[in-house]
C-alpha atoms as a PDB file:
ATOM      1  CA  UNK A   1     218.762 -30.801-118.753  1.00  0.00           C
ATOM      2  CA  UNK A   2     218.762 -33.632-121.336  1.00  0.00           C
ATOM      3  CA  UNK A   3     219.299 -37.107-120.219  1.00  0.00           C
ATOM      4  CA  UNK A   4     222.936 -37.412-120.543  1.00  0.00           C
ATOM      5  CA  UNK A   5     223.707 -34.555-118.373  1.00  0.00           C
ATOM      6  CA  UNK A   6     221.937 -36.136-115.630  1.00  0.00           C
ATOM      7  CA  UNK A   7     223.900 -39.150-116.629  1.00  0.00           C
ATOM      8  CA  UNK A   8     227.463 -37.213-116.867  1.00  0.00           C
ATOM      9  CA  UNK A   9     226.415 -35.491-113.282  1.00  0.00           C
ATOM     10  CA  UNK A  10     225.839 -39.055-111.515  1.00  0.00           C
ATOM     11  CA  UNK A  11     228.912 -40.538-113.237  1.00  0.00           C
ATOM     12  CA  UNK A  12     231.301 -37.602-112.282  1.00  0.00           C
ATOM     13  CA  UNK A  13     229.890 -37.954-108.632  1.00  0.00           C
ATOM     14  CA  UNK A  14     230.616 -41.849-108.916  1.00  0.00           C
ATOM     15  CA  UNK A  15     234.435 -41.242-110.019  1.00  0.00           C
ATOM     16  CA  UNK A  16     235.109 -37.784-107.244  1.00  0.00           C
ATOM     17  CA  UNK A  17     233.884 -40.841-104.339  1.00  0.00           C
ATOM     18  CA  UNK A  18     236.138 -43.340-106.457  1.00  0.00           C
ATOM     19  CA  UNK A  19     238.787 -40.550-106.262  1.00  0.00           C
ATOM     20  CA  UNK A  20     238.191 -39.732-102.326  1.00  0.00           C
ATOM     21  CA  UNK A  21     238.778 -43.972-102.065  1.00  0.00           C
ATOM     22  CA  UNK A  22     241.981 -43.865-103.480  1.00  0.00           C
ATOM     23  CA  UNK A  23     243.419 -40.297-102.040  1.00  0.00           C
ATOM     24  CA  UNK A  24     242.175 -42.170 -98.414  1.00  0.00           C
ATOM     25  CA  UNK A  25     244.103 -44.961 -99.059  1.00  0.00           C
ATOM     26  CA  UNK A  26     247.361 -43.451-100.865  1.00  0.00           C
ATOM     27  CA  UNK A  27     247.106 -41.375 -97.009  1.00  0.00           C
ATOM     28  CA  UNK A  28     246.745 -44.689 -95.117  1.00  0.00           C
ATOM     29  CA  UNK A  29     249.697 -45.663 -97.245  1.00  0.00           C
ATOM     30  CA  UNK A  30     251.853 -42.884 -96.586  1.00  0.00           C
ATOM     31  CA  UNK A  31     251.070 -43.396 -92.866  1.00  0.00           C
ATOM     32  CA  UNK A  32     252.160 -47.014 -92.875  1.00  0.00           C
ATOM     33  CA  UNK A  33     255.180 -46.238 -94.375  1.00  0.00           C
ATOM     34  CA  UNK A  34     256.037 -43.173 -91.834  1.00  0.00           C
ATOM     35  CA  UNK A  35     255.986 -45.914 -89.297  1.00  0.00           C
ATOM     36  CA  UNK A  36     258.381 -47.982 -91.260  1.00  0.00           C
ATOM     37  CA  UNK A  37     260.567 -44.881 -91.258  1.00  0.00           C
ATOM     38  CA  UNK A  38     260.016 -44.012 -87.879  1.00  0.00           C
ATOM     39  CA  UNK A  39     260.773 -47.582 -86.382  1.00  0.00           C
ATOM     40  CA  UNK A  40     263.657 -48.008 -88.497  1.00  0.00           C
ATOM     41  CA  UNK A  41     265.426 -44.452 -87.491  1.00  0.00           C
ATOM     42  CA  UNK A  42     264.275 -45.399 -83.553  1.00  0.00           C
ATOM     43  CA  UNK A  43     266.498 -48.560 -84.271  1.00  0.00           C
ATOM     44  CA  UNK A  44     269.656 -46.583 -85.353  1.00  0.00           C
ATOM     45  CA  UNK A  45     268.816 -44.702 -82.511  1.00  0.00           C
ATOM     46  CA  UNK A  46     268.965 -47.514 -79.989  1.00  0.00           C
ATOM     47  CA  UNK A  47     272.388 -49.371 -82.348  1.00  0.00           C
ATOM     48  CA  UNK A  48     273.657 -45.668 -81.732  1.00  0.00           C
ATOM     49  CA  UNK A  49     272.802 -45.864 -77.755  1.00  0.00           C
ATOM     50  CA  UNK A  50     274.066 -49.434 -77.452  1.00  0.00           C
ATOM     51  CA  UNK A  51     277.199 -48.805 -79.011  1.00  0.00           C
ATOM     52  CA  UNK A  52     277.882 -45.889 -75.849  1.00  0.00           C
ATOM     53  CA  UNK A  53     276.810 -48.286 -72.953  1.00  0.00           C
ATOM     54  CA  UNK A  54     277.360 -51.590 -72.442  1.00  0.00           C
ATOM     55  CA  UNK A  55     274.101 -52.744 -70.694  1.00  0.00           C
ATOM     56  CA  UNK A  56     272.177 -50.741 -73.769  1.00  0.00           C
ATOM     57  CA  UNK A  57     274.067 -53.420 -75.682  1.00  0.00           C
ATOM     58  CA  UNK A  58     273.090 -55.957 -73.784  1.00  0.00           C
ATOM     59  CA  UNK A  59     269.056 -55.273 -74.660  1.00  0.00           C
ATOM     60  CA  UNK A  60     270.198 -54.241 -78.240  1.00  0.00           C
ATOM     61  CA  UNK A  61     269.777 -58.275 -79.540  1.00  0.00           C
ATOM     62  CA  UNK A  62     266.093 -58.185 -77.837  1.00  0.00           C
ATOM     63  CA  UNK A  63     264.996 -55.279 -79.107  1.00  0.00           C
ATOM     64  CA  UNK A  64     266.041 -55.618 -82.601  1.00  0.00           C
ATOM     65  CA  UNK A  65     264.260 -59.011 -82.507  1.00  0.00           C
ATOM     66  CA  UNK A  66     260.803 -57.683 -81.567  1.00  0.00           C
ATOM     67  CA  UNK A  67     261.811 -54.427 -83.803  1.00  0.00           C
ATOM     68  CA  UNK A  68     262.430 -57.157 -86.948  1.00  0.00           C
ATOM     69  CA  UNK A  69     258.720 -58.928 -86.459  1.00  0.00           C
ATOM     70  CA  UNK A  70     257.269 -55.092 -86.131  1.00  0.00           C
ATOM     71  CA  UNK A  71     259.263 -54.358 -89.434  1.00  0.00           C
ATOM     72  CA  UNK A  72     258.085 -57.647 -90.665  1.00  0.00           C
ATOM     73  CA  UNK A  73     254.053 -56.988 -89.961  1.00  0.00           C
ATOM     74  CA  UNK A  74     254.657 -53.692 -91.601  1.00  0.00           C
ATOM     75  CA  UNK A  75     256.136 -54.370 -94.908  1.00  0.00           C
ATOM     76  CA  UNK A  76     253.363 -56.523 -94.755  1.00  0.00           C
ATOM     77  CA  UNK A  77     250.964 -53.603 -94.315  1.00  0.00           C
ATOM     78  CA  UNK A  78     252.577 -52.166 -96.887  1.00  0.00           C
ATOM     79  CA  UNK A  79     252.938 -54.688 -99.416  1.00  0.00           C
ATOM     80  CA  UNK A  80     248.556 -55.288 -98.881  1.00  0.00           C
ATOM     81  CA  UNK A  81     247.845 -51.220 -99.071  1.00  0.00           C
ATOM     82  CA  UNK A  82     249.952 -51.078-102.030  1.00  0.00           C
ATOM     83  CA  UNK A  83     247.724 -53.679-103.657  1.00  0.00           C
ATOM     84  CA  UNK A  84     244.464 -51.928-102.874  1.00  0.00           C
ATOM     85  CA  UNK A  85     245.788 -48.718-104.242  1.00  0.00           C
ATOM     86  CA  UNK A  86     246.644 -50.480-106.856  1.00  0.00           C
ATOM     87  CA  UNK A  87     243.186 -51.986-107.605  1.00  0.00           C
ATOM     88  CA  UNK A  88     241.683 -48.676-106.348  1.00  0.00           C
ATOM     89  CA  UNK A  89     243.711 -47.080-109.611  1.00  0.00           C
ATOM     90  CA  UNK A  90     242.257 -49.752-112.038  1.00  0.00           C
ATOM     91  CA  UNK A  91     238.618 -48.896-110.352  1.00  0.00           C
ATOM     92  CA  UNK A  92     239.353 -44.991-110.934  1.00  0.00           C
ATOM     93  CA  UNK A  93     240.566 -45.595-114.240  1.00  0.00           C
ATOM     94  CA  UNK A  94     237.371 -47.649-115.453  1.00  0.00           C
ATOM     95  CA  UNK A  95     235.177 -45.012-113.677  1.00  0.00           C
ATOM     96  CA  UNK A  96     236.616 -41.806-115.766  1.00  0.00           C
ATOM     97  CA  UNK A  97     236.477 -43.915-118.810  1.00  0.00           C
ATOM     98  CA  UNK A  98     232.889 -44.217-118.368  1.00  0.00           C
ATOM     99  CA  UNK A  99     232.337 -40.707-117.869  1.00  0.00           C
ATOM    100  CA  UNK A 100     234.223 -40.148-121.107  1.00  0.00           C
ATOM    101  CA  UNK A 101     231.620 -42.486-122.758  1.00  0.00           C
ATOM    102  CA  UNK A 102     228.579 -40.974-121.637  1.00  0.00           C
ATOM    103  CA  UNK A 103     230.460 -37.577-122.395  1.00  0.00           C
ATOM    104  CA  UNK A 104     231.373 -38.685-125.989  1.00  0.00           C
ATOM    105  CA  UNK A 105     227.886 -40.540-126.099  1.00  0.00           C
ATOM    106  CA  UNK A 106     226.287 -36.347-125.468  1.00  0.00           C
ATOM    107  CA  UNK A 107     228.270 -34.701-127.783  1.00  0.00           C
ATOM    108  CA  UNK A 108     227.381 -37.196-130.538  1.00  0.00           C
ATOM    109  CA  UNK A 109     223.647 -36.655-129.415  1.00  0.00           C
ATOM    110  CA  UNK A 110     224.366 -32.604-129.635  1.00  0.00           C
ATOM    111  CA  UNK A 111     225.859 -33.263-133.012  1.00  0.00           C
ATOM    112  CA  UNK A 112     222.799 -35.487-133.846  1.00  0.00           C
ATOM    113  CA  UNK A 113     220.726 -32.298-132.845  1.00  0.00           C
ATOM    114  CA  UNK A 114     222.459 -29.824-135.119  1.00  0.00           C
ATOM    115  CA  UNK A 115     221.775 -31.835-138.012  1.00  0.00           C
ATOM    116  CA  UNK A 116     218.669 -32.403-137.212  1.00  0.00           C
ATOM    117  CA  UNK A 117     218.256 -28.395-137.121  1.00  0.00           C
ATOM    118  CA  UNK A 118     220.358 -27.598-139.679  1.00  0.00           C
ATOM    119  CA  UNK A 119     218.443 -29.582-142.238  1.00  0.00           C
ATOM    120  CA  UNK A 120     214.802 -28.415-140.673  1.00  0.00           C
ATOM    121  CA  UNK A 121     216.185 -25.071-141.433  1.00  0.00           C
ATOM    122  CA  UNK A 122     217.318 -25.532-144.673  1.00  0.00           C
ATOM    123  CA  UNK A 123     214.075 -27.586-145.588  1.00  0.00           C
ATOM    124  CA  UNK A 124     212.279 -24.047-144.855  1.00  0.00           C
ATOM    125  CA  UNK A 125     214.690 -21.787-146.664  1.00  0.00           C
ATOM    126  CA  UNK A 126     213.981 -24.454-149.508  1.00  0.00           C
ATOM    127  CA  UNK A 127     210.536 -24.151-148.861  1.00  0.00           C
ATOM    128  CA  UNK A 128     210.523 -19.730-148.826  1.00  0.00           C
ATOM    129  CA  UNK A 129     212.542 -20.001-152.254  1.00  0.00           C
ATOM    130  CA  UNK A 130     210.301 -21.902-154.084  1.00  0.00           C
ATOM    131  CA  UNK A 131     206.973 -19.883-153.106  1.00  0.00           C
ATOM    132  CA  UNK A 132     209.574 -16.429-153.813  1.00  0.00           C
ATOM    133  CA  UNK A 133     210.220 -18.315-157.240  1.00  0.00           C
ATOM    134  CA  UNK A 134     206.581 -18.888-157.841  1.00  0.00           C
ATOM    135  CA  UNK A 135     205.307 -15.856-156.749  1.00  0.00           C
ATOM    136  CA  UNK A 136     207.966 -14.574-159.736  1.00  0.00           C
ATOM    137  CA  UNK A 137     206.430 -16.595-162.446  1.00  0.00           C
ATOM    138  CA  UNK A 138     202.742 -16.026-161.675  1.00  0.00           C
ATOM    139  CA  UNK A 139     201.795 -13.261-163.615  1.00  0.00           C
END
């Protein structure tokens, strides 16, 4: 295992827990907004009730108060997970980009290799045709 794999390994491990981050969060995300959703249909619910009994009316202007700081503190939520998702992409982002470096950096060190090889090689077939040319001439 040459140096870069070892390299490539740690790096891919580095962006899968970079990746975990930012599925975890996108999740917390979704939560928060599920209780947006689920506050705002228990409202309609309660506008719906109201509008059927008069004392449900009555506690309608209370409840939509507290209901409007709740949906205040939420958006809030949202508005701050949305940011660290955000920066959580940016971190993702750099992290496969590295992994495509050290990738790239491998490859070129593979291609590096082959050369190498290829002209070792070549430096011995040069090497058995001039001793097959000789061994022609001598006489």
């Amino acid at each position: 295992m040459s140096k870069f794999d070892q390299l490539i390994r740690l790096r891919d491990w580095e962006l899968d827990e970079k990746r975990r981050h930012l599925g975890q969060l996108r999740a917390e995300l979704e939560a928060i907004e599920g209780q947006r959703q689920s506050l705002l249909d228990r409202i309609e619910q309660e506008k719906a009730a109201a509008q059927k009994d008069y004392a449900g009316g009555i506690t309608l202007a209370a409840y939509l108060g507290v209901s409007k700081t709740k949906l205040k503190q939420i958006d809030e939520q949202i508005t701050a997970h949305k940011a660290l998702v955000e920066e959580a992409l940016v971190v993702v982002s750099d992290a496969f980009a590295e992994v495509k470096k050290v990738e790239a950096a491998r490859e070129l060190e593979q291609e590096r290799e082959r050369v190498r090889l290829g002209r070792i090689e070549q430096a011995e077939l040069d090497e058995m045709a001039q001793q097959m040319v000789r061994r022609r001439q001598e006489p």
